[in-house]
Protein backbone atom coordinates (compact mmCIF):
# COMPACT_ATOMS: atom_id res chain seq x y z
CA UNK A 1 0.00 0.00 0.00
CA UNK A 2 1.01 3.30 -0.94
CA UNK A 3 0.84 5.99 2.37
CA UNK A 4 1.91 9.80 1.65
CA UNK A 5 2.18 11.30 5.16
CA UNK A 6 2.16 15.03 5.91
CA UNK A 7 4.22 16.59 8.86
CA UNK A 8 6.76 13.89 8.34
CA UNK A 9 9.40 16.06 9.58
CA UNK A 10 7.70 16.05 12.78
CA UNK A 11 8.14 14.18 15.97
CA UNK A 12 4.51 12.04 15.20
CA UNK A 13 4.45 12.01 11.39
CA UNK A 14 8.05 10.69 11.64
CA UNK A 15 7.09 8.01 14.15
CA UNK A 16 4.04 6.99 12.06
CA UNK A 17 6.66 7.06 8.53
CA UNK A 18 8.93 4.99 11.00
CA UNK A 19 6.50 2.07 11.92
CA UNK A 20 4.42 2.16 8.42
CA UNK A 21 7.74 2.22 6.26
CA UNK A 22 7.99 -1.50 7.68
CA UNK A 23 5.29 -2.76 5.78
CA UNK A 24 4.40 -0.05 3.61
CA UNK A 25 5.96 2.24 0.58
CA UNK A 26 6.05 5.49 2.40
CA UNK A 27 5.97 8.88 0.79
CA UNK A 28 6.47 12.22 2.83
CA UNK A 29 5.45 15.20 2.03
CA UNK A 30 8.19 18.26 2.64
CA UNK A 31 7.87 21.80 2.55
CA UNK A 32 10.21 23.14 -0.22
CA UNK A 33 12.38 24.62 2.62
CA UNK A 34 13.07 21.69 4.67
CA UNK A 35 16.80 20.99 5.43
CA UNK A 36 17.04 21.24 8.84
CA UNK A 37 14.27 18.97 9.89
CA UNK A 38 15.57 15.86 7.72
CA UNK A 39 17.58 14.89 11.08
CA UNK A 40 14.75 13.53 12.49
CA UNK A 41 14.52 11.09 9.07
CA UNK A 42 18.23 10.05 8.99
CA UNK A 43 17.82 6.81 10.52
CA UNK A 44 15.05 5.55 7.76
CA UNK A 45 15.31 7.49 5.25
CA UNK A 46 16.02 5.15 2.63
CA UNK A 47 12.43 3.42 3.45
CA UNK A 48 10.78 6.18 2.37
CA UNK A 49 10.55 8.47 -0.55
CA UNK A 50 9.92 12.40 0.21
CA UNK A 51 7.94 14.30 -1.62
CA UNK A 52 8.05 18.63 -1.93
CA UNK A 53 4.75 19.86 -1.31
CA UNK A 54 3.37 23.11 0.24
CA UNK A 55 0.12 22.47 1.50
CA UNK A 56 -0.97 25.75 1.00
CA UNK A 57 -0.76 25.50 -2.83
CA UNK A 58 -3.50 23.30 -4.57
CA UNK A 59 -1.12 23.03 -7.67
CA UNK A 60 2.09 21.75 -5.32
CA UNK A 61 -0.75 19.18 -4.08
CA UNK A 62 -1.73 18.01 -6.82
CA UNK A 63 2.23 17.51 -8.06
CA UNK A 64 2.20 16.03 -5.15
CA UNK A 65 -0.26 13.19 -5.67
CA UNK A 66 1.07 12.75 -9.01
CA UNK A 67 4.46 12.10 -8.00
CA UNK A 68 3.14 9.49 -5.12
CA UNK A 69 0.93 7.66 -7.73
């Protein structure tokens, strides 16, 4: 199953990428300024895939959803 996760960077959406990335292909969506807050991915990071997004923008979303498809 495919599972695109928003607030990856964060401490629960990086948990959550963490225990579905197990069993599931994991995308996660990134604001197009994240740098800094891809520590908190280091240690799986090659289980998922991320994905630049800006929730804001309905045109970045729907990039978005592309890409993930």
């Amino acid at each position: 199953m495919k599972i695109l996760i928003t607030g990856v960077t964060g401490f629960i959406g990086s948990h959550l990428a963490k225990e579905l990335a197990n069993q599931h292909q994991v995308f996660g969506a990134v604001r197009p300024c994240v740098g800094r807050d891809s520590k908190s991915l280091k240690p799986f990071l090659e289980k998922i895939a991320l994905v630049r997004c800006d929730i804001t923008d309905s045109q970045s979303v729907q990039n978005c959803l592309v890409a993930t498809n």
